[in-house]
N, C-alpha and C. Protein backbone atom coordinates (compact mmCIF):
# COMPACT_ATOMS: atom_id res chain seq x y z
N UNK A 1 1.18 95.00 -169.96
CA UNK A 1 1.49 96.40 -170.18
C UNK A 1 0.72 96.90 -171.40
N UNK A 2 0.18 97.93 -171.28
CA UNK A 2 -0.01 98.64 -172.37
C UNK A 2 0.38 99.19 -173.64
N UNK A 3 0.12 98.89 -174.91
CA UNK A 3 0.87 98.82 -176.26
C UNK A 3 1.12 100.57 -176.31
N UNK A 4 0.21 101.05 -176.21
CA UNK A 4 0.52 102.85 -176.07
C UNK A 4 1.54 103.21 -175.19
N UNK A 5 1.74 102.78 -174.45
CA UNK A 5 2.72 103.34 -173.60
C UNK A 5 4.32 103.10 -173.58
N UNK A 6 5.00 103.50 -173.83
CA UNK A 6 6.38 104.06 -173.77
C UNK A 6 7.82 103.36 -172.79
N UNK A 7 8.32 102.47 -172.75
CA UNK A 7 8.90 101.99 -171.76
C UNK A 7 10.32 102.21 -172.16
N UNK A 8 11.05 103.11 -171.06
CA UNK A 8 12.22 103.61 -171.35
C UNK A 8 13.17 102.70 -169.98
N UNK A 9 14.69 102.27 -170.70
CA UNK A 9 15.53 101.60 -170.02
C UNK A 9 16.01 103.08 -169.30
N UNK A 10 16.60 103.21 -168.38
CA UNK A 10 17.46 104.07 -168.13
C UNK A 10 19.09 103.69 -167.79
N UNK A 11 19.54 103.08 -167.56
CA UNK A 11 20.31 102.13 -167.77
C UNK A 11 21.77 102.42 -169.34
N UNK A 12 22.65 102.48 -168.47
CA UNK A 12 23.63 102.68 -169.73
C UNK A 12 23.59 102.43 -171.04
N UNK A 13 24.32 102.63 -171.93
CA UNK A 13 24.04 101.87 -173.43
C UNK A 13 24.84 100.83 -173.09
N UNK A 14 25.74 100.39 -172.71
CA UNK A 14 26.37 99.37 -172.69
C UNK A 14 25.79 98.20 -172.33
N UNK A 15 25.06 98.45 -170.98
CA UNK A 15 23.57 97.83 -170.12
C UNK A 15 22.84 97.39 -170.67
N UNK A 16 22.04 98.22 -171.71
CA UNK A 16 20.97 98.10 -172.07
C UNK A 16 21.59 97.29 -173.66
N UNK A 17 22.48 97.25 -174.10
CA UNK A 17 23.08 96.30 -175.42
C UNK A 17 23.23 95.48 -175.24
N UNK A 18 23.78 94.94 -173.67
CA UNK A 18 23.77 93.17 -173.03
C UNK A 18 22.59 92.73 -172.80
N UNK A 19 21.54 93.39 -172.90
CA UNK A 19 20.04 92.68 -172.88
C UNK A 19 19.03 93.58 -172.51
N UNK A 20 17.68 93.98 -173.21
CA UNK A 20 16.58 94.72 -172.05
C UNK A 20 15.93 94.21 -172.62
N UNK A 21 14.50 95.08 -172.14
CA UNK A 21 13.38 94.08 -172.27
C UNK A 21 13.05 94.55 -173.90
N UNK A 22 12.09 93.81 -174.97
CA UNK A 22 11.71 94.25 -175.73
C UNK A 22 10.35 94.91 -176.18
N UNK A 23 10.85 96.09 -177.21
CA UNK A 23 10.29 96.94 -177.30
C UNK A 23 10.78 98.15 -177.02
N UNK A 24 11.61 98.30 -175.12
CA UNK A 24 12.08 99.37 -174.52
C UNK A 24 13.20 100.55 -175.22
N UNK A 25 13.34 101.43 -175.25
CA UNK A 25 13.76 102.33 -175.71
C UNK A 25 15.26 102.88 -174.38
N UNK A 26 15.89 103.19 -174.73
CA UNK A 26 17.08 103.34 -174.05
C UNK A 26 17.46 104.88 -173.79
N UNK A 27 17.41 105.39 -172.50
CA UNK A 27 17.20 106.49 -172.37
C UNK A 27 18.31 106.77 -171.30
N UNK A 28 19.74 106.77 -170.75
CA UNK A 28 20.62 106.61 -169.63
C UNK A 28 20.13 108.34 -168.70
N UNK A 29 20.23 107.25 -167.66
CA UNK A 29 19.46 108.80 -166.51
C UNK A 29 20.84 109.87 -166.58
N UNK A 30 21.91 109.69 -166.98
CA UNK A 30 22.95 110.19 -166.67
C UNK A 30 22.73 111.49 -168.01
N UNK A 31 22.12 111.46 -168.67
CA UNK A 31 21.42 112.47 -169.62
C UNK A 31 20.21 112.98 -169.03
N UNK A 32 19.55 112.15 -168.10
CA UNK A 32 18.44 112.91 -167.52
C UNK A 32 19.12 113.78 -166.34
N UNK A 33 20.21 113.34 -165.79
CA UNK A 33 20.69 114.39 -164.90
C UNK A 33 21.26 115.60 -165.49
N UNK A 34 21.89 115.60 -166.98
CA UNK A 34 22.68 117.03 -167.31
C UNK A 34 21.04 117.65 -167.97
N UNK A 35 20.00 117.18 -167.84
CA UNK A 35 18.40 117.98 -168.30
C UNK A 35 18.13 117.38 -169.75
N UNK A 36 18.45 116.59 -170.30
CA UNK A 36 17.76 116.17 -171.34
C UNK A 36 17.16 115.38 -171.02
N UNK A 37 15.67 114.88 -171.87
CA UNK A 37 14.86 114.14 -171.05
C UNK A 37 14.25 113.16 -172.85
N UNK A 38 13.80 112.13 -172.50
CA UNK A 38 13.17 111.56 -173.66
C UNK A 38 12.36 113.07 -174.65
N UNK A 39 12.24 112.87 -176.24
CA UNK A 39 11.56 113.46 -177.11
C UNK A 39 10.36 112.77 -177.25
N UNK A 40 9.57 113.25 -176.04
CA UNK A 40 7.98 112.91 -175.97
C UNK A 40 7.01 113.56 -175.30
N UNK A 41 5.77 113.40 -175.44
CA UNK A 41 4.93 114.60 -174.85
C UNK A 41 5.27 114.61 -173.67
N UNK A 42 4.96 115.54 -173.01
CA UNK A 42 5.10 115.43 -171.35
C UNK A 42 3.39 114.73 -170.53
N UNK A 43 2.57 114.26 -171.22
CA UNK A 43 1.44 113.22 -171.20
C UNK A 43 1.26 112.04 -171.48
N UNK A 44 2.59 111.57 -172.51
CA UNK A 44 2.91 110.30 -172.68
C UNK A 44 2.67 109.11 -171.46
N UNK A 45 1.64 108.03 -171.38
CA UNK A 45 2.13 106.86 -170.38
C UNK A 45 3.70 106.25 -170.43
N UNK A 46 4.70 106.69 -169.65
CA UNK A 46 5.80 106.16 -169.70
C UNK A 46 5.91 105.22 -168.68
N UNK A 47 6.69 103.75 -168.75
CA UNK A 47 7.40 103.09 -168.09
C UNK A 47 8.81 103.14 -168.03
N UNK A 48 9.50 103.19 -166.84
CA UNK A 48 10.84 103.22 -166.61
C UNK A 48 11.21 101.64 -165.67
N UNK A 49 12.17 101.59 -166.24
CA UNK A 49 13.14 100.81 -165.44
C UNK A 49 14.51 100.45 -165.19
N UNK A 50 15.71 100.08 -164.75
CA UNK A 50 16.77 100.11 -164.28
C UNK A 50 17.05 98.37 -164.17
N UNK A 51 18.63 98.30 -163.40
CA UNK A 51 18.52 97.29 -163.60
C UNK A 51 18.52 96.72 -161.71
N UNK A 52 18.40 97.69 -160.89
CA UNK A 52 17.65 97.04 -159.65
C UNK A 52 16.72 98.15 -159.23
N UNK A 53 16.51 99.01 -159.39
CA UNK A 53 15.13 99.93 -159.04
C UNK A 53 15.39 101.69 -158.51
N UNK A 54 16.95 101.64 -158.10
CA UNK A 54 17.73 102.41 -157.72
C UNK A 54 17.49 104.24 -158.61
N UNK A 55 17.95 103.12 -159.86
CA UNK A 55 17.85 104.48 -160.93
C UNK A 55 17.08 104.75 -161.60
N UNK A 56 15.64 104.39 -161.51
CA UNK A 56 14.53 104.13 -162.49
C UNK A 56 13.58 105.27 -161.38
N UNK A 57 13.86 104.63 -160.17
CA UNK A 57 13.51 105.69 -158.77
C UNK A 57 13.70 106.93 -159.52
N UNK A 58 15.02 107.37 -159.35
CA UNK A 58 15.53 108.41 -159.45
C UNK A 58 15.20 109.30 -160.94
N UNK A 59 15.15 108.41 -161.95
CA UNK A 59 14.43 108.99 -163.53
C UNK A 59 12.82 109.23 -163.18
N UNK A 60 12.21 108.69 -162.24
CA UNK A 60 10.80 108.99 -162.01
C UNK A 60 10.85 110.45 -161.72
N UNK A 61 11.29 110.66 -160.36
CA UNK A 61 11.54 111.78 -159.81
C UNK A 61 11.49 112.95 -160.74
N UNK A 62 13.15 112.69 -161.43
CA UNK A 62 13.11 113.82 -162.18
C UNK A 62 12.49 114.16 -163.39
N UNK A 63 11.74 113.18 -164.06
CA UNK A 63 10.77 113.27 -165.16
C UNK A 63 9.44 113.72 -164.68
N UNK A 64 9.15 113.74 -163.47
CA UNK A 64 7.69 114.28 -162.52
C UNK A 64 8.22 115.83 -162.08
N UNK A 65 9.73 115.99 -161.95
CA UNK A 65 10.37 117.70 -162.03
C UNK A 65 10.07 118.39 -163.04
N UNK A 66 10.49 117.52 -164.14
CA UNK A 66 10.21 118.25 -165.50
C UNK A 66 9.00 118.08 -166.22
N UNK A 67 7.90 117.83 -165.34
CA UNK A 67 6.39 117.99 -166.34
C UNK A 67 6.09 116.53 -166.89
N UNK A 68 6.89 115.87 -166.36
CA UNK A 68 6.16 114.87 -167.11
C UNK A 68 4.74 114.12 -165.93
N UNK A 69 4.00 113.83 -166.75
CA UNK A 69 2.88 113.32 -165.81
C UNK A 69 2.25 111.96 -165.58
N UNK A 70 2.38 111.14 -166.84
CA UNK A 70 2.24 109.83 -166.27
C UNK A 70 3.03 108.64 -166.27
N UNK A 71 3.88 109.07 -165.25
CA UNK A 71 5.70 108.32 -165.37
C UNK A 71 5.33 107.32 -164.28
N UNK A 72 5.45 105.42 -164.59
CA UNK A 72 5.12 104.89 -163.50
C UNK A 72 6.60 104.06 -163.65
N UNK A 73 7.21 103.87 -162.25
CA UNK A 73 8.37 103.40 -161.97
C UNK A 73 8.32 101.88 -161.77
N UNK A 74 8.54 100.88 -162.78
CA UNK A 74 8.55 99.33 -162.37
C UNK A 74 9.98 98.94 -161.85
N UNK A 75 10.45 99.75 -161.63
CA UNK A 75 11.80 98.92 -160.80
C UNK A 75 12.66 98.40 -161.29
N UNK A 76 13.23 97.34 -161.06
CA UNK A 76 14.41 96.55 -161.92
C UNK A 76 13.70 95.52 -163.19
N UNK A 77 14.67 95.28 -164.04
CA UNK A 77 14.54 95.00 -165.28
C UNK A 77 13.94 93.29 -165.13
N UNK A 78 14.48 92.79 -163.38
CA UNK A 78 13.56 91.52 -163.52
C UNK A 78 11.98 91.54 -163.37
N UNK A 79 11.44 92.43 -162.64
CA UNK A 79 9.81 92.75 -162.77
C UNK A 79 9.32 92.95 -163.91
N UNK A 80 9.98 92.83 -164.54
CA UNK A 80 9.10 93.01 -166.42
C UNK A 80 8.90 92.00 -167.17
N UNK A 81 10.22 90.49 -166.68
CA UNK A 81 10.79 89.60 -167.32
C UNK A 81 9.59 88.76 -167.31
């Protein structure tokens, strides 16, 4: 992975305090659903992931709604491991 680029858990805090990957930044989609979205450019290389691919899907989506442009979806938190 790329050191520039941005890798956000989406994944609860609770989730993401029992273990993620390191480095990742903790971002719960359940804030991306009421419209808040990470404090970053909307050009940022972001990585997302979840903890089976379900909701990392779904944070792609709506981060590609809201302008963001280079959002790539790795799936669950074991594809990173």
């Amino acid at each position: 992975m790329k050191n520039n680029m941005i890798l956000i858990d989406v994944r609860t805090k609770g989730e993401y305090e029992g273990g993620h990957i390191e480095g990742a930044v903790n971002h719960d989609i359940m804030d991306m659903m009421a419209g808040v979205f990470p404090s970053i450019g909307k050009d940022e290389e972001v990585t997302i992931y979840c903890e089976s691919g379900n909701r990392s899907m779904m944070a792609k989506s709506m981060m590609e709604q809201a302008g963001f442009t280079k959002v790539t979806d790795a799936g669950s938190i074991d594809n990173l491991k």
